[in-house]
C-alpha atoms as a PDB file:
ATOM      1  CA  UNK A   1       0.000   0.000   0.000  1.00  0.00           C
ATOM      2  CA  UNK A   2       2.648   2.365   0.355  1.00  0.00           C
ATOM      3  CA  UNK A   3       3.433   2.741  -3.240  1.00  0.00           C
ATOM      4  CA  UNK A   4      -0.149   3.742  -3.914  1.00  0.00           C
ATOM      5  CA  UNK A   5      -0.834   7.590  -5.055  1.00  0.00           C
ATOM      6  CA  UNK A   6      -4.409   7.339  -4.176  1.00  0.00           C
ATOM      7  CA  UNK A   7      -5.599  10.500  -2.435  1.00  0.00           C
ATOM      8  CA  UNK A   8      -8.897  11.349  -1.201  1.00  0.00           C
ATOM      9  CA  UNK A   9     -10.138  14.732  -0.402  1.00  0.00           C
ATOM     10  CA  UNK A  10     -13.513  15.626   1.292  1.00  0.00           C
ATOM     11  CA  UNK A  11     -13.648  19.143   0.167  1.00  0.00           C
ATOM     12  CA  UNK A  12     -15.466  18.993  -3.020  1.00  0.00           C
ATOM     13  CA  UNK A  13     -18.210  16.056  -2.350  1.00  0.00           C
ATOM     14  CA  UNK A  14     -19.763  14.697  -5.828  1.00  0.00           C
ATOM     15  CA  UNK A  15     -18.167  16.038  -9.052  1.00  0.00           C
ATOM     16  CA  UNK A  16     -21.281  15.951 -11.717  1.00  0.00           C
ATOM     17  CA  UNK A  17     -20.815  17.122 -15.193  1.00  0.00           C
ATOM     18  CA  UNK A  18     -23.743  18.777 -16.888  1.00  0.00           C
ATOM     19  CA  UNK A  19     -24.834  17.113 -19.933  1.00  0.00           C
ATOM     20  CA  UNK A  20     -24.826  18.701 -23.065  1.00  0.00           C
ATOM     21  CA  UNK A  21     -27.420  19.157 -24.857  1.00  0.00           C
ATOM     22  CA  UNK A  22     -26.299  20.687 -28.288  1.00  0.00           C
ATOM     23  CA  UNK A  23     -28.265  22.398 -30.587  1.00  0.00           C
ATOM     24  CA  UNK A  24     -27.336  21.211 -34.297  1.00  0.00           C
ATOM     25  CA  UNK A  25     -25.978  23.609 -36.912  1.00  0.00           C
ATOM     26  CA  UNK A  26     -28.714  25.956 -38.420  1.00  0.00           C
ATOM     27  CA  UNK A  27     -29.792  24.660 -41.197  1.00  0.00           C
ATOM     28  CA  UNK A  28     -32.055  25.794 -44.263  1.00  0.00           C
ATOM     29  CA  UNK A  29     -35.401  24.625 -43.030  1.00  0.00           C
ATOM     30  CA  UNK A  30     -35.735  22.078 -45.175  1.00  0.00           C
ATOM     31  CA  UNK A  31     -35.951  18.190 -43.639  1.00  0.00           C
ATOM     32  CA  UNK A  32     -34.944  15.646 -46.773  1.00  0.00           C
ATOM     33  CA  UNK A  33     -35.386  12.311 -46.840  1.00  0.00           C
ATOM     34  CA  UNK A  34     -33.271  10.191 -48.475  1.00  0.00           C
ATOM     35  CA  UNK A  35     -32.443   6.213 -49.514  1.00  0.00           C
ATOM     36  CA  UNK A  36     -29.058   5.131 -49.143  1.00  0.00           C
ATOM     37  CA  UNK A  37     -27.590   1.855 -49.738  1.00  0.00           C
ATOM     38  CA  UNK A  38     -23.622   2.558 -50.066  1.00  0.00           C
ATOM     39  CA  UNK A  39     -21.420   1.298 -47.939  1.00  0.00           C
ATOM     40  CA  UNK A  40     -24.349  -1.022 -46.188  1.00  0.00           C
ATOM     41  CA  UNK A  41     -23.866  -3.935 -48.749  1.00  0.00           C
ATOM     42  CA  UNK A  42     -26.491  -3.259 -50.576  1.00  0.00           C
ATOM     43  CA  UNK A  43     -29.243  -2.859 -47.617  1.00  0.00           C
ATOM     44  CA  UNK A  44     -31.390   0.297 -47.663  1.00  0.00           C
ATOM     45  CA  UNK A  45     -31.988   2.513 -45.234  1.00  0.00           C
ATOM     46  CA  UNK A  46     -33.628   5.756 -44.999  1.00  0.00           C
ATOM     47  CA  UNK A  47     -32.101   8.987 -43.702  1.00  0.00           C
ATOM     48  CA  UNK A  48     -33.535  12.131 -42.361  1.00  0.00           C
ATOM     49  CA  UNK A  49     -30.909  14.987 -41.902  1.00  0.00           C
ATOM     50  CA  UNK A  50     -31.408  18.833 -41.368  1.00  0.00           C
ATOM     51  CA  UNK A  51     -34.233  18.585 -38.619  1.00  0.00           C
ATOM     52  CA  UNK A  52     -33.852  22.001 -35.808  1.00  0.00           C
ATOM     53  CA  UNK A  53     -34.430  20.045 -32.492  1.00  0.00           C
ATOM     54  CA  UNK A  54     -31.838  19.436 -30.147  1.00  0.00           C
ATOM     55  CA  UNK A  55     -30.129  15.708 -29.803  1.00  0.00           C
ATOM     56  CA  UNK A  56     -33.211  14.660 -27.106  1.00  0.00           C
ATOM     57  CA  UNK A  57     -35.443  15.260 -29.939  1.00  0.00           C
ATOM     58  CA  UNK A  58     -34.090  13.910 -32.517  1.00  0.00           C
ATOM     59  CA  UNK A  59     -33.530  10.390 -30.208  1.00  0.00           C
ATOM     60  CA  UNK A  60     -37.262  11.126 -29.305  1.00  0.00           C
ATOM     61  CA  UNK A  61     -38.768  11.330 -32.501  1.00  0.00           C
ATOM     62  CA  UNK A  62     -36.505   8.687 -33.891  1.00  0.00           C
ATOM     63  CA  UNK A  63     -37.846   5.885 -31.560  1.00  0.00           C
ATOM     64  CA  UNK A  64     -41.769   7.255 -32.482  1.00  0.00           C
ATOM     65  CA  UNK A  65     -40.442   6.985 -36.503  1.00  0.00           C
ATOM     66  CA  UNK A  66     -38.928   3.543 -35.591  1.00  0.00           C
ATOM     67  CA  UNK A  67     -42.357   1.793 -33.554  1.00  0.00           C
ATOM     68  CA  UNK A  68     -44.267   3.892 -36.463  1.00  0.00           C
ATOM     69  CA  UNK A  69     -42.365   1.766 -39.211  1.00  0.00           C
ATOM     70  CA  UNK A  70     -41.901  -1.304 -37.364  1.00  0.00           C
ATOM     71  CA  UNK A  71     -38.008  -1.532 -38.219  1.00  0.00           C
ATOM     72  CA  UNK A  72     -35.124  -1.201 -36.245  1.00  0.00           C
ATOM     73  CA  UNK A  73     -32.979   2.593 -36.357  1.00  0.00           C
ATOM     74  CA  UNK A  74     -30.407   5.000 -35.174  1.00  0.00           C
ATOM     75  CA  UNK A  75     -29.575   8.417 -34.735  1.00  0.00           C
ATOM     76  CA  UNK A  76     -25.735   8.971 -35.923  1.00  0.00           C
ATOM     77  CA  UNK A  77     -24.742  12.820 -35.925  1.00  0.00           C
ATOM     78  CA  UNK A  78     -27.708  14.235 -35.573  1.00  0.00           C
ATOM     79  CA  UNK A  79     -29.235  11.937 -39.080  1.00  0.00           C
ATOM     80  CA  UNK A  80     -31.517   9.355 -38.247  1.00  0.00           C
ATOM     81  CA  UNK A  81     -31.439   6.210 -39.793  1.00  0.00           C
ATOM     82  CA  UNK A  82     -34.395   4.169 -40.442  1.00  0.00           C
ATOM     83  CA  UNK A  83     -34.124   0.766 -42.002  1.00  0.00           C
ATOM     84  CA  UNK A  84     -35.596  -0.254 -45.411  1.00  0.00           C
ATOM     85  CA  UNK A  85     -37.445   2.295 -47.047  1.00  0.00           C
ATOM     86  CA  UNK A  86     -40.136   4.069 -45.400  1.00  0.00           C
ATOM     87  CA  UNK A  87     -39.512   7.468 -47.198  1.00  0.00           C
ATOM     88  CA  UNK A  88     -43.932   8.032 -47.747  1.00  0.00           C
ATOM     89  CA  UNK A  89     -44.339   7.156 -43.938  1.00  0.00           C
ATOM     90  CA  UNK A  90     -41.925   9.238 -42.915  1.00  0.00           C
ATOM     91  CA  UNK A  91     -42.970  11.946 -45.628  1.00  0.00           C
ATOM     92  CA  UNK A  92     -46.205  12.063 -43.922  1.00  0.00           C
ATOM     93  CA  UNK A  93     -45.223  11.707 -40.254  1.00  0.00           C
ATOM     94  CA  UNK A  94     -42.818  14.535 -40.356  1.00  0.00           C
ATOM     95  CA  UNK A  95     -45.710  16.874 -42.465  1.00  0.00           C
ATOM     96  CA  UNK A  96     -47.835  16.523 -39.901  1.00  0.00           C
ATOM     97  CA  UNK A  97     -45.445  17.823 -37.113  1.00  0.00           C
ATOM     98  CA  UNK A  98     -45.115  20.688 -38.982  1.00  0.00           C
ATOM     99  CA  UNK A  99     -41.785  20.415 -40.910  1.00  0.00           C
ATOM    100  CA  UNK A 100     -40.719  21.040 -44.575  1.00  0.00           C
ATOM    101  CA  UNK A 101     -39.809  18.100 -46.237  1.00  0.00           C
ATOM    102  CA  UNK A 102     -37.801  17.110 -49.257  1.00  0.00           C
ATOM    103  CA  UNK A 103     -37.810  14.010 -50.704  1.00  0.00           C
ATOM    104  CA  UNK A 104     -33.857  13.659 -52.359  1.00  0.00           C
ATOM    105  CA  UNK A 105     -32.143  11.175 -53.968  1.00  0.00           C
ATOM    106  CA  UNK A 106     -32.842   8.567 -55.335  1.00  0.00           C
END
């Protein structure tokens, strides 16, 4: 025990960090919906990029796009990926909400 460096200190009590709840970059207003297959061996999925909500939004309304669909998802930088393609559901979900949307690519 005497070669360990372990110190304790009872000044500070709990350290918590704040989490971070980022807004993402402004964007155009414009929500597109796209079908990609690259780099997935040949699988489709559907992506939705350029949505203003913050990250808990985006993981919120991912999961209600995901049990809407009834495939599996994620959200990777701020895109959410839905598998297959469910680019009129979405279309229609997202209209409804309010937002602009695109349909891009192909």
């Amino acid at each position: 025990m005497s070669n360990n460096n372990l110190v304790y200190s009872t000044e500070t009590g709990r350290i918590s960090t704040q989490p971070t709840n980022k807004m993402p970059l402004k964007t155009d207003g414009i929500v597109r919906i796209r079908r990609e297959t690259k780099g997935r061996k040949g699988k489709g999925v559907t992506t939705i990029s350029g949505l203003p909500l913050s990250t808990e939004e985006i993981k919120a309304l991912c999961t209600k796009l995901k049990k809407m669909c009834g495939t599996g998802g994620a959200v990777k930088e701020g895109v959410i990926e839905i598998q297959g393609d469910n680019r009129d559901k979405i279309k229609t979900s997202l209209e409804q909400l309010g937002h602009n949307v695109k349909l891009a690519g192909g």
